[in-house]
Protein backbone atom coordinates (compact mmCIF):
# COMPACT_ATOMS: atom_id res chain seq x y z
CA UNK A 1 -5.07 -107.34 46.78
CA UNK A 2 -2.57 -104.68 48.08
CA UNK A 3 -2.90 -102.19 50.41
CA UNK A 4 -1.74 -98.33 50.13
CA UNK A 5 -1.67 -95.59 52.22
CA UNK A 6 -3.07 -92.51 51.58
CA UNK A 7 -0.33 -89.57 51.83
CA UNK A 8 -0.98 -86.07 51.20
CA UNK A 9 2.23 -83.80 50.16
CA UNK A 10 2.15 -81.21 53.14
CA UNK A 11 4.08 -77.79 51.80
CA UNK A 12 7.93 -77.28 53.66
CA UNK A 13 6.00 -74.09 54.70
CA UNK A 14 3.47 -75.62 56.24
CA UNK A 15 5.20 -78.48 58.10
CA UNK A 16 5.79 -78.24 62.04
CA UNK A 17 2.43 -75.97 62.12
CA UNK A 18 -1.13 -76.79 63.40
CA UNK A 19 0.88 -79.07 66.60
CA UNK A 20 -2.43 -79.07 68.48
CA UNK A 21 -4.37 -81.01 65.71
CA UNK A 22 -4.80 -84.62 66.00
CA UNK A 23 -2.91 -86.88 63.13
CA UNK A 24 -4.97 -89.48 60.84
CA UNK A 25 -4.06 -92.51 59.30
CA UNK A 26 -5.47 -94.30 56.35
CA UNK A 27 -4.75 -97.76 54.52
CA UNK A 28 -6.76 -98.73 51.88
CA UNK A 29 -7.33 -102.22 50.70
CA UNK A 30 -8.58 -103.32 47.58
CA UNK A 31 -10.40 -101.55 44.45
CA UNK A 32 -10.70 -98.10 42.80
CA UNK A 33 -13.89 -97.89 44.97
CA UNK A 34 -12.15 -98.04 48.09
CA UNK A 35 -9.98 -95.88 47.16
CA UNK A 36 -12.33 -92.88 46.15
CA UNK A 37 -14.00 -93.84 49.76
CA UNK A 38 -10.72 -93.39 51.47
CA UNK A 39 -10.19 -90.23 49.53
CA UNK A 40 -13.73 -88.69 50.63
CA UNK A 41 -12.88 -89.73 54.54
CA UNK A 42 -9.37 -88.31 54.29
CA UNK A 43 -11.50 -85.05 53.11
CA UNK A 44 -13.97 -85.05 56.00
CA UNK A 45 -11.24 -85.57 58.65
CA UNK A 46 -9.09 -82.94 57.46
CA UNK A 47 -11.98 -80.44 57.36
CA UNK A 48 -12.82 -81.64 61.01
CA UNK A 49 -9.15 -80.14 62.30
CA UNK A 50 -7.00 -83.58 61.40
CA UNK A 51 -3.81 -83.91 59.95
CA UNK A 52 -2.10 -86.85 57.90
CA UNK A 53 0.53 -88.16 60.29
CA UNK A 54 3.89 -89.29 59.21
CA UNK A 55 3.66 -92.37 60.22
CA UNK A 56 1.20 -95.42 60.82
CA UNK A 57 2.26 -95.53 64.76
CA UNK A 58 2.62 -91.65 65.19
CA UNK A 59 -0.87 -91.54 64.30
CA UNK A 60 -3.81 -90.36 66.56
CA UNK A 61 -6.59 -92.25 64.53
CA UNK A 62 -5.86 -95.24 62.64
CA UNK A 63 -8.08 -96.16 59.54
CA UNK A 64 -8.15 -99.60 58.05
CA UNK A 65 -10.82 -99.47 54.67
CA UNK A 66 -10.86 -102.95 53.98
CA UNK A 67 -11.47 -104.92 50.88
CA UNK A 68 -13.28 -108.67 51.45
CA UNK A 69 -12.62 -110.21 47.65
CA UNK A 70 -10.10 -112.16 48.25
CA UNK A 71 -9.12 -113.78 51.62
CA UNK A 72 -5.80 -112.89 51.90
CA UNK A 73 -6.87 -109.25 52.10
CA UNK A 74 -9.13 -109.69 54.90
CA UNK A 75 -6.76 -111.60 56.92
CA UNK A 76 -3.92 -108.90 56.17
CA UNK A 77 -6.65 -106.72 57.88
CA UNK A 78 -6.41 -108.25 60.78
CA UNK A 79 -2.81 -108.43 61.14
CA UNK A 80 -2.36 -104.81 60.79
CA UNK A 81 -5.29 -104.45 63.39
CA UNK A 82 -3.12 -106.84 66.08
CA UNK A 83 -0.26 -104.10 66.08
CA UNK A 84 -2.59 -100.95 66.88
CA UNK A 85 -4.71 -102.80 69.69
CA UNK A 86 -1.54 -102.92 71.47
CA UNK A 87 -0.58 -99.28 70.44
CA UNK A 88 -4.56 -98.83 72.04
CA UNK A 89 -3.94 -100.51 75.04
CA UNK A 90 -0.84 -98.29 75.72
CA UNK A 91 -2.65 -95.30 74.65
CA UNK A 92 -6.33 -95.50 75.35
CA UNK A 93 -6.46 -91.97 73.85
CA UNK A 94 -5.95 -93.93 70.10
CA UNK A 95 -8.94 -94.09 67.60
CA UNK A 96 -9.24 -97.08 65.63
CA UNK A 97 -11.42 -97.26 62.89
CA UNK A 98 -12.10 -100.40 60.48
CA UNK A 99 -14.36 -99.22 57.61
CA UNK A 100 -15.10 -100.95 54.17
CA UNK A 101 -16.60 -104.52 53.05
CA UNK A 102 -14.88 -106.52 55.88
CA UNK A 103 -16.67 -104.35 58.48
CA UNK A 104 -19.87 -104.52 56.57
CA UNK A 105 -19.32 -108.07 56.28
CA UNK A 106 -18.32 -108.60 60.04
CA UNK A 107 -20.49 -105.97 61.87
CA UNK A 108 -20.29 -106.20 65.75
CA UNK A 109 -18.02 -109.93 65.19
CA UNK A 110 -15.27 -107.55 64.47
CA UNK A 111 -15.57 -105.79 68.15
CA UNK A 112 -15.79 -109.30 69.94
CA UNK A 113 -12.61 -109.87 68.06
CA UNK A 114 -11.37 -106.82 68.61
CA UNK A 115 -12.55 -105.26 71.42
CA UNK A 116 -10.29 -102.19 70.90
CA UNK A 117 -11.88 -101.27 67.90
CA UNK A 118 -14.00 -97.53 68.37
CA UNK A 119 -15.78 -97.65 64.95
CA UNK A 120 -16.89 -100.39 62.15
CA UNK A 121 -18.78 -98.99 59.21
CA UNK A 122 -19.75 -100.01 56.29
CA UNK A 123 -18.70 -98.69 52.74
CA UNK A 124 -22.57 -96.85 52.20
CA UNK A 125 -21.58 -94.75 55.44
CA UNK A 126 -18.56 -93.00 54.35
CA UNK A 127 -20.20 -89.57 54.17
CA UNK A 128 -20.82 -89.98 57.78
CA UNK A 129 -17.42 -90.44 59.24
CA UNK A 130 -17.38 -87.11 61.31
CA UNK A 131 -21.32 -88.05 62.56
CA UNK A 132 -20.15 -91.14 63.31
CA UNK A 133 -16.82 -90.12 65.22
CA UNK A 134 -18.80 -87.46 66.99
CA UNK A 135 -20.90 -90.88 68.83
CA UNK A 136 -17.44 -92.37 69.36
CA UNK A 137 -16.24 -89.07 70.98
CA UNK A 138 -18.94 -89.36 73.43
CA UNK A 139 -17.74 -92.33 74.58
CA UNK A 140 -19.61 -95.18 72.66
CA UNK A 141 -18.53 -97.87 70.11
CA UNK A 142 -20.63 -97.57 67.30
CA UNK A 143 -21.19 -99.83 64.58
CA UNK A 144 -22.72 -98.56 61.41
CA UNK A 145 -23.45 -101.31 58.46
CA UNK A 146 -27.24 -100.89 58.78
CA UNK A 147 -29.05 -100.01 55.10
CA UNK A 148 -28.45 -96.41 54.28
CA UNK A 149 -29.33 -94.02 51.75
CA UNK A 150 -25.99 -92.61 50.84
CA UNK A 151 -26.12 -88.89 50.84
CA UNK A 152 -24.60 -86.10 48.04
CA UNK A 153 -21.07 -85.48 49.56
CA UNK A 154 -18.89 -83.86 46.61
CA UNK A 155 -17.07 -81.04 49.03
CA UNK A 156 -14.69 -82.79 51.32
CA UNK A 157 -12.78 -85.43 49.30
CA UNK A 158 -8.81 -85.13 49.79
CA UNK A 159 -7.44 -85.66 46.30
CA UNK A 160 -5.06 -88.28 46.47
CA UNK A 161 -3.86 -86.95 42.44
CA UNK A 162 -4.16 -83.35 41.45
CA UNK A 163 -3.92 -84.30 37.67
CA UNK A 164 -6.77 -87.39 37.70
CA UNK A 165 -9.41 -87.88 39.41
CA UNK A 166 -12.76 -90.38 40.64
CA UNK A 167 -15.82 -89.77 40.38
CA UNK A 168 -18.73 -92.39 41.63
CA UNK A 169 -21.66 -92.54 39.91
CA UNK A 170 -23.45 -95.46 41.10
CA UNK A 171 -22.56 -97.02 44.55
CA UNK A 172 -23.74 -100.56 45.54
CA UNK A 173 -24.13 -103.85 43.73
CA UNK A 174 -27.51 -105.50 42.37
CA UNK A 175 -26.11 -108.67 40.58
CA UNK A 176 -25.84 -112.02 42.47
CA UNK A 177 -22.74 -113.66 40.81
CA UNK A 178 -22.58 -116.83 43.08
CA UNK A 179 -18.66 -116.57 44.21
CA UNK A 180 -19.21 -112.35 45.29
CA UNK A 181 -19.74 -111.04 48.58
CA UNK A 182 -19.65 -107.28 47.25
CA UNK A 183 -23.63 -107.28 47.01
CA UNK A 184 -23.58 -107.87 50.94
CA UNK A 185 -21.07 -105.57 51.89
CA UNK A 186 -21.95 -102.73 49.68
CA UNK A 187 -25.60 -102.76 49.41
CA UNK A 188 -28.21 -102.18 46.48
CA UNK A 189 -27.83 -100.17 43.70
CA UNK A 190 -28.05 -96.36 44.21
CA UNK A 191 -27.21 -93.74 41.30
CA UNK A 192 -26.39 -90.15 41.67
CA UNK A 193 -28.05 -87.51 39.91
CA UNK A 194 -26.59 -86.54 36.68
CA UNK A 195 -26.70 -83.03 37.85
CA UNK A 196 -24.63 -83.66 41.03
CA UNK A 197 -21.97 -85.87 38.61
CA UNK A 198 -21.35 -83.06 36.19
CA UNK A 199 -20.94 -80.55 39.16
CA UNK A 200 -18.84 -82.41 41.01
CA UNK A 201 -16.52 -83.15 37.69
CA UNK A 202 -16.72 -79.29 37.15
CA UNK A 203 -15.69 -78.61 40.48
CA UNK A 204 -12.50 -80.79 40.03
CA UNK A 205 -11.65 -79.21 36.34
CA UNK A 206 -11.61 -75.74 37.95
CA UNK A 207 -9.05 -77.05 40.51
CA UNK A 208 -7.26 -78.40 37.48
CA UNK A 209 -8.14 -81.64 37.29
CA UNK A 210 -7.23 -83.28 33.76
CA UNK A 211 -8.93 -86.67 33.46
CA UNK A 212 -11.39 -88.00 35.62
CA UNK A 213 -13.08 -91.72 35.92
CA UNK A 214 -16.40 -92.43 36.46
CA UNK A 215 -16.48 -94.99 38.80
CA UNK A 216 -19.16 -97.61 39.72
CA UNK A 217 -19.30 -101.92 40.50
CA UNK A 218 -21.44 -102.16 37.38
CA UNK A 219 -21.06 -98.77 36.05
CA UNK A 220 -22.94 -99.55 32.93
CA UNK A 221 -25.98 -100.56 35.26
CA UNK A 222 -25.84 -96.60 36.09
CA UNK A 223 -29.16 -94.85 35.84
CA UNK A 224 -31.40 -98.41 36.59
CA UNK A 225 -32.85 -97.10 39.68
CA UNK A 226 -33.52 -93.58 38.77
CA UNK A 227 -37.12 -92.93 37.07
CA UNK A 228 -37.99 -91.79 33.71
CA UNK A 229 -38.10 -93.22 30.35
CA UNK A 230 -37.85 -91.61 26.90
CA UNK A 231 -39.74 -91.38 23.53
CA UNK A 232 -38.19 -94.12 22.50
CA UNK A 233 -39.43 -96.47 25.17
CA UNK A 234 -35.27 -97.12 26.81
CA UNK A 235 -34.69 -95.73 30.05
CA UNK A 236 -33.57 -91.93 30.51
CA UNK A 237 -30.73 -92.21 32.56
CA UNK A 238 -28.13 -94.81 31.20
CA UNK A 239 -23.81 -94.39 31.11
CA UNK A 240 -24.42 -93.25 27.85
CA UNK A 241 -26.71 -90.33 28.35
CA UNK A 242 -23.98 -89.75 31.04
CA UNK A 243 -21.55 -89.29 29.23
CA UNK A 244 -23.09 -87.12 26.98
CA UNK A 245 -23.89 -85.14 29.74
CA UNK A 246 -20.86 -84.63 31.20
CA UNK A 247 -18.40 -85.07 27.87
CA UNK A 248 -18.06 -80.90 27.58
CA UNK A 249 -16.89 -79.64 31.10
CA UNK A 250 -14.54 -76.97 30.32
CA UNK A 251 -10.89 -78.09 31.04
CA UNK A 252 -11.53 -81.70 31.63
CA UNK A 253 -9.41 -83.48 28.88
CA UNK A 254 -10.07 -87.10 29.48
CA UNK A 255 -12.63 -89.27 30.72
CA UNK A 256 -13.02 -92.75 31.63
CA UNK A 257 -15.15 -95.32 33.24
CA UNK A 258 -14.97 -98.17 35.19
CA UNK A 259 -15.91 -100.96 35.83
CA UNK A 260 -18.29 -102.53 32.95
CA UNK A 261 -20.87 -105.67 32.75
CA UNK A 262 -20.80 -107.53 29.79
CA UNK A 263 -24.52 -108.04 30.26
CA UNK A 264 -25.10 -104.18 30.11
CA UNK A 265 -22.20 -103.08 27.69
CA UNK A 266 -24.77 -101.99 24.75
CA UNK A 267 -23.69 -101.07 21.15
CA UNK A 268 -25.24 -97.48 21.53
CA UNK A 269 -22.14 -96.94 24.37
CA UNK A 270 -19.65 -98.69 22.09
CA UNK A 271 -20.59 -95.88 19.61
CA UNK A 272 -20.85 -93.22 22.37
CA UNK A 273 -17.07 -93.81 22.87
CA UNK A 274 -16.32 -94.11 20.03
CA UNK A 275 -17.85 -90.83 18.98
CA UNK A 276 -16.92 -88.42 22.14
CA UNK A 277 -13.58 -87.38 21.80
CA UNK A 278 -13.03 -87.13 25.25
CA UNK A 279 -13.65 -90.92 26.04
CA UNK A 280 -10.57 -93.09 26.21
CA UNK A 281 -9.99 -95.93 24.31
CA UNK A 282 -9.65 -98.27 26.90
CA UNK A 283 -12.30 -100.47 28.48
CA UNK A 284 -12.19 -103.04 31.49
CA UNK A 285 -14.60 -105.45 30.74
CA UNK A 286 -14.40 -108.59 33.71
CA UNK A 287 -15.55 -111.81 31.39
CA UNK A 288 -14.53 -114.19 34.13
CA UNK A 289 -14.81 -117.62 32.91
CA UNK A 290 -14.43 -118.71 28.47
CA UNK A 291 -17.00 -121.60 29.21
CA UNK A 292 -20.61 -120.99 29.00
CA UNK A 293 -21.51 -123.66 31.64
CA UNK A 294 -19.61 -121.80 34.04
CA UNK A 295 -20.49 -118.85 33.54
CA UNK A 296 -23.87 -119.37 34.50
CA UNK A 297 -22.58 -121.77 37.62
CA UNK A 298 -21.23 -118.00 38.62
CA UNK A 299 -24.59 -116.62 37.64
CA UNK A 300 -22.73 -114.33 35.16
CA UNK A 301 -26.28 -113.88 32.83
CA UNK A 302 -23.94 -113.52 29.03
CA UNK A 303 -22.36 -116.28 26.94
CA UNK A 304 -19.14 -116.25 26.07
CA UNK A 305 -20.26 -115.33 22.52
CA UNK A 306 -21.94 -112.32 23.82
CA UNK A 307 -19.08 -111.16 25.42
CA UNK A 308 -17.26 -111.94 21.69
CA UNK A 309 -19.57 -109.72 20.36
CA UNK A 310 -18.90 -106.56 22.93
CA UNK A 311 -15.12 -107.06 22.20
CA UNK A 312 -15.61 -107.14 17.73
CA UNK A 313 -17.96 -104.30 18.31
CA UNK A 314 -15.21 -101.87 20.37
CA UNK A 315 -12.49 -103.00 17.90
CA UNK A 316 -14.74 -102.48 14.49
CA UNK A 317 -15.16 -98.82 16.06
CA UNK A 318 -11.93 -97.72 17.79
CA UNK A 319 -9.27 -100.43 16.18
CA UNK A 320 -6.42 -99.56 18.76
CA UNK A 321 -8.52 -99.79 21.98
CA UNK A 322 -7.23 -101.71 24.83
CA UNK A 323 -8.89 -104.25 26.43
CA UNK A 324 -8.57 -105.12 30.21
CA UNK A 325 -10.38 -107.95 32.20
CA UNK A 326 -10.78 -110.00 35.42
CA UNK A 327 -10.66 -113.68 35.20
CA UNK A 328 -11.17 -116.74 38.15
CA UNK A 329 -9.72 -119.95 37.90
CA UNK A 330 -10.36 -123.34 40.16
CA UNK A 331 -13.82 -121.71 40.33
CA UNK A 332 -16.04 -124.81 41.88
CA UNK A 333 -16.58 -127.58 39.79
CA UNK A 334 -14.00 -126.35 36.97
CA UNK A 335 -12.78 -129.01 34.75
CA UNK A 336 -9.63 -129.03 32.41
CA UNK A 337 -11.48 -128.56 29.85
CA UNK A 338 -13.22 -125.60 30.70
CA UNK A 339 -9.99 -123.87 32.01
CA UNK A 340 -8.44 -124.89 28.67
CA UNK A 341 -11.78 -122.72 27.02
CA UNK A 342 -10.56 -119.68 29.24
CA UNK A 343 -7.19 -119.78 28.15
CA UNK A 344 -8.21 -120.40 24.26
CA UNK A 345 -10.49 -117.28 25.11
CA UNK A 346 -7.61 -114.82 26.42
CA UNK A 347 -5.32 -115.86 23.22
CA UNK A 348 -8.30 -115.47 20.99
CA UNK A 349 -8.96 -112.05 22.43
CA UNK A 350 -5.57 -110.99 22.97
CA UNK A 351 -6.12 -108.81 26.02
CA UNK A 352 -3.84 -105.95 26.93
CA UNK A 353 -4.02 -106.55 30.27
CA UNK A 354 -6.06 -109.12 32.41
CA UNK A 355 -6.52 -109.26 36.30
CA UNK A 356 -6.37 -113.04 37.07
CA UNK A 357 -7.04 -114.81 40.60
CA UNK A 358 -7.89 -118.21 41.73
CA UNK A 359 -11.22 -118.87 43.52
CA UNK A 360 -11.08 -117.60 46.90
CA UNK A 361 -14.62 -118.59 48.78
CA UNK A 362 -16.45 -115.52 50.41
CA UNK A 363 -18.75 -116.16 53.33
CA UNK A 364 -22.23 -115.69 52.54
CA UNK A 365 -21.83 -116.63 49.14
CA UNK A 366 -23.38 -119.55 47.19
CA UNK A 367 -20.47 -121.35 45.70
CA UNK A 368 -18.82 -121.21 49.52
CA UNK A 369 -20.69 -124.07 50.06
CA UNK A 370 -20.39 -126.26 47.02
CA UNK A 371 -19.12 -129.49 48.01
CA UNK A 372 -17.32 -129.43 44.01
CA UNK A 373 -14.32 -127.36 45.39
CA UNK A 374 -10.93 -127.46 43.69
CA UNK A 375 -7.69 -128.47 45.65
CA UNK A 376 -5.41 -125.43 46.08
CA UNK A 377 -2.65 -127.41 44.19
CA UNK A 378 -4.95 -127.37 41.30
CA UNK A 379 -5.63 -123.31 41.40
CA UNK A 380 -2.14 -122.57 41.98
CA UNK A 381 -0.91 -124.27 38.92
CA UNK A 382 -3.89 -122.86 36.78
CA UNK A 383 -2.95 -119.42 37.99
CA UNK A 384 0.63 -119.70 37.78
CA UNK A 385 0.19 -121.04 33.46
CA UNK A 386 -2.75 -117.71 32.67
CA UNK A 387 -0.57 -115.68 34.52
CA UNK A 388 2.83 -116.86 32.04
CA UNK A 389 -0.11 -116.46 28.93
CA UNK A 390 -1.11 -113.04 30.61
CA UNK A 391 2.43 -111.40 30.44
CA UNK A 392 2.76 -112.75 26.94
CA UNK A 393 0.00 -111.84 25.46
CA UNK A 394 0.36 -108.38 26.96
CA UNK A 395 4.11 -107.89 25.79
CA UNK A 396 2.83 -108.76 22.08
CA UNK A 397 0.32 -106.11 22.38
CA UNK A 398 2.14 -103.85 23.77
CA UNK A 399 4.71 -104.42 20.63
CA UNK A 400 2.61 -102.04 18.29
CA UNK A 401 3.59 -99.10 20.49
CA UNK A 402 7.10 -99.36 19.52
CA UNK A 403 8.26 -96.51 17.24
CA UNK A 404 4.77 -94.62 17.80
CA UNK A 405 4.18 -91.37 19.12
CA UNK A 406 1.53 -91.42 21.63
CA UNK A 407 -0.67 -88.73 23.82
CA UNK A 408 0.64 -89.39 27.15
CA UNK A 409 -1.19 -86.91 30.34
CA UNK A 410 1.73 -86.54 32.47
CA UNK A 411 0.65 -87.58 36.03
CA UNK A 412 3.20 -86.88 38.33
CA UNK A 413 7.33 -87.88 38.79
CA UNK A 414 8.69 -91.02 38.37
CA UNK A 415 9.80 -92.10 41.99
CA UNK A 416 12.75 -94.07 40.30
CA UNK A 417 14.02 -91.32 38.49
CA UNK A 418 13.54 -87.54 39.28
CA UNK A 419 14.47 -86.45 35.60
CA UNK A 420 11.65 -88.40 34.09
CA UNK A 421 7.62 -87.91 34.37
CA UNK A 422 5.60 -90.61 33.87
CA UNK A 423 1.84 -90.68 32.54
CA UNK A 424 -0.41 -92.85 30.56
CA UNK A 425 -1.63 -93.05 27.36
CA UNK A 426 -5.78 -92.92 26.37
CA UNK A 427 -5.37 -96.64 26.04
CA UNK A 428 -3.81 -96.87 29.46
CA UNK A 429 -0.24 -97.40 28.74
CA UNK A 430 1.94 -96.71 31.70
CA UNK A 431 4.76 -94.56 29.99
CA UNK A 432 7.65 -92.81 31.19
CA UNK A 433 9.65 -90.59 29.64
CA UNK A 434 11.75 -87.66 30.20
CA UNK A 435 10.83 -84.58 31.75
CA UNK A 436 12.99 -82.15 29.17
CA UNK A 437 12.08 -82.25 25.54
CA UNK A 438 14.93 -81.91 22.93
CA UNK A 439 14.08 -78.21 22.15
CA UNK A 440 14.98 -78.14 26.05
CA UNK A 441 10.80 -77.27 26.98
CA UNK A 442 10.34 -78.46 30.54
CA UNK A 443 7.20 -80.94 30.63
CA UNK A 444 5.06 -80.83 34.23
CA UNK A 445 2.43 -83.03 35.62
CA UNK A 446 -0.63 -82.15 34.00
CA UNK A 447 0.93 -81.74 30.43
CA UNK A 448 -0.49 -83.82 27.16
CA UNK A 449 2.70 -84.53 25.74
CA UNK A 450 3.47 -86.71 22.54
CA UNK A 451 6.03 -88.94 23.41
CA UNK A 452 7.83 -91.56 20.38
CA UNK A 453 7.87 -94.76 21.76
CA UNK A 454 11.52 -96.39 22.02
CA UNK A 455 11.17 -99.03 24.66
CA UNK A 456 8.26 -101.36 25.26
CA UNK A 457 7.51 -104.03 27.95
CA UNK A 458 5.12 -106.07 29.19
CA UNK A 459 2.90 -103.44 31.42
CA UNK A 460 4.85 -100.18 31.00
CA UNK A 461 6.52 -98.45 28.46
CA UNK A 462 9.45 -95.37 27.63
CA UNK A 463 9.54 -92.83 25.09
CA UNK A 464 11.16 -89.54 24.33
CA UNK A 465 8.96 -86.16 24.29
CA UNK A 466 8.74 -84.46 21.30
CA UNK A 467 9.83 -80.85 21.15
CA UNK A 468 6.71 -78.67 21.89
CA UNK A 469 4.43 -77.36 19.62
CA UNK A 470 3.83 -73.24 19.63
């Protein structure tokens, strides 16, 4: 996992005003999730007078939302946290905040090891970062990772992109995979409204908002908890009503989702993205493990076969779709064997991208305790050969761009190069090409451009614009 920091552009015109405000700080750990949380708290703070500092150490409250998945992340937490309790101790004035899985995870254990901490919340409590701050204000250390109802909050969240966008549509976790500690940290299922979802996404369009992603830990769970059920005897709220629901808000141009369950990926959403033009062609889809038998050690609840069947069934409708996935290996118990089935999988499937890591155990997880754990020698060489398969099989798909001319939504400048833009394409191609077509038409972020194709590597690739069309 890597961490980023949250940075808002201030205008030249703007800078050395507002002196009297106090500065804010965020780093975010971890997944997409996180980072729409982040986004939302950066929103609140600013509306409560706060201003992004420059700088980590110039900063008057200090944010840490932490990610628990792996456990290199969480200790990185806590070596970041070692540098501001000495900043605190020099300057008792500081707020430090740790919010996010490892402070669900660690509740008042992280103020015994850090007694310099002001505030430990939970992911669920987001929306109450200024209620929560107020309590700290009066002089209190609060810690908030009891059950909560998470509240409608779609005014306060500091963009981190003006061109694309999150949206959450279904916070929390219900599955029990047996290596996961997300359940724990983030709490039960709870979906939005579909109401709430499409305003929000209008709201972003009018500020010019391109493409947004619906966001969710098993977004295609969306809509289990809310009542009603149809005609037809299914359920009435499901991604795919979503998405019908939300497909025709005026100015949006693209719209994505992540991230999927193969055990709730249904043929009636394959066609629903296949039919909405809007949709992307590009699906995450975590499969985890090729071998049956270890897929249900991890409590997965699909075969390998049915996850076959997803992946034929997204390719018989949209041919050029990308595919994207997570993977563990040295999961407890794994033999050669059924490593060798996970690699025979990824060439078989012939990802576009897959997300590998080697089994990391979570406390309060099942397969923590196992006594069938693999040496790290063992997980270190099985990464280190699906990572070399990874790259390759990902440079031969990404071989079929070369010579195209693909969409690409210009996102913003290329921080290597000033002259170029770079964007993706629907199937998630990071491309970058110049920011001048030919005809000499100036391109900006938040332009579909077509760009030909000349250059293509393993995760990215470059392309010339195409002269506009009138």
């Amino acid at each position: 996992m890597t961490a980023t920091s949250l940075k808002t552009l201030i205008p030249p015109s703007e800078q050395g005003l507002d002196q009297n405000h106090r500065s804010y700080w965020i780093t975010t750990f971890g997944c997409q999730m996180n980072k729409a949380d982040s986004e939302r708290m950066a929103g609140i703070l600013e509306t409560m007078g706060y201003r992004e500092a420059t700088a980590e150490l110039d900063a008057d409250l200090v944010l840490y939302n932490t990610c628990t998945i792996r456990d290199n992340a969480e200790q990185k937490v806590y070596s970041y946290l070692g540098r501001q309790a000495q900043r605190k101790r020099d300057n008792p004035n500081l707020t430090l905040v740790v919010a996010g899985c490892v402070a669900q995870q660690e509740g008042e254990s992280l103020l015994r090891r850090v007694p310099e901490l002001d505030l430990v919340m939970g992911p669920q409590h987001a929306n109450r970062l200024e209620t929560l701050l107020q309590q700290v204000d009066s002089g209190q250390q609060v810690v908030a990772t009891e059950e909560h109802h998470i509240l409608e909050d779609i005014t306060t969240a500091r963009r981190d992109s003006a061109i694309c966008g999150w949206v959450n549509v279904i916070y929390g976790c219900n599955e029990r995979c047996t290596y996961c500690v997300v359940p724990s940290v983030r709490g039960q299922e709870q979906s939005r409204q579909p109401g709430a979802i499409r305003l929000e996404m209008e709201g972003l369009a009018a500020q010019g908002f391109k493409e947004i992603t619906l966001l969710g830990q098993n977004i295609d769970a969306y809509g289990r908890d809310l009542p009603g059920i149809t005609a037809e005897g299914r359920r009435e709220h499901t991604l795919t009503d979503l998405l019908h629901q939300v497909h025709d808000v005026e100015g949006l141009e693209r719209l994505r989702f992540a991230t999927s369950h193969p055990r709730y990926f249904t043929e009636r959403l394959i066609d629903a993205c296949a039919d909405l033009p809007k949709v992307c062609e590009h699906f995450h889809i975590p499969f985890q493990s090729g071998d049956n038998e270890l897929l249900k050690s991890m409590a997965r609840g699909y075969t390998v076969e049915r996850y076959r069947r997803i992946i034929d069934r997204i390719r018989d409708r949209m041919p050029d779709a990308s595919i994207s996935a997570d993977v563990i290996v040295g999961f407890p118990g794994e033999t050669d064997a059924q490593y060798r089935r996970t690699l025979n999988l990824i060439d078989e499937i012939a990802f576009d991208q897959v997300n590998t890591a080697a089994y990391s155990p979570r406390p309060n997880t099942p397969a923590a305790t196992w006594d069938n754990q693999l040496s790290e020698s063992v997980k270190v060489e099985r990464l280190k050969e699906i990572n070399a398969l990874v790259e390759r099989n990902a440079r031969e798909r990404n071989a079929r761009y070369q010579g195209r001319t693909e969409e690409v939504l210009a996102e913003g400048i290329n921080p290597k190069d000033p002259e170029q833009l770079m964007g993706r394409t629907r199937t998630n191609r990071l491309t970058f090409f110049s920011a001048t077509s030919a005809d000499g038409h100036l391109y900006q972020p938040g332009d579909l451009v077509n760009v030909r194709i000349d250059a293509v590597r393993s995760f990215s690739l470059s392309g010339t614009p195409l002269p506009s069309t009138p």
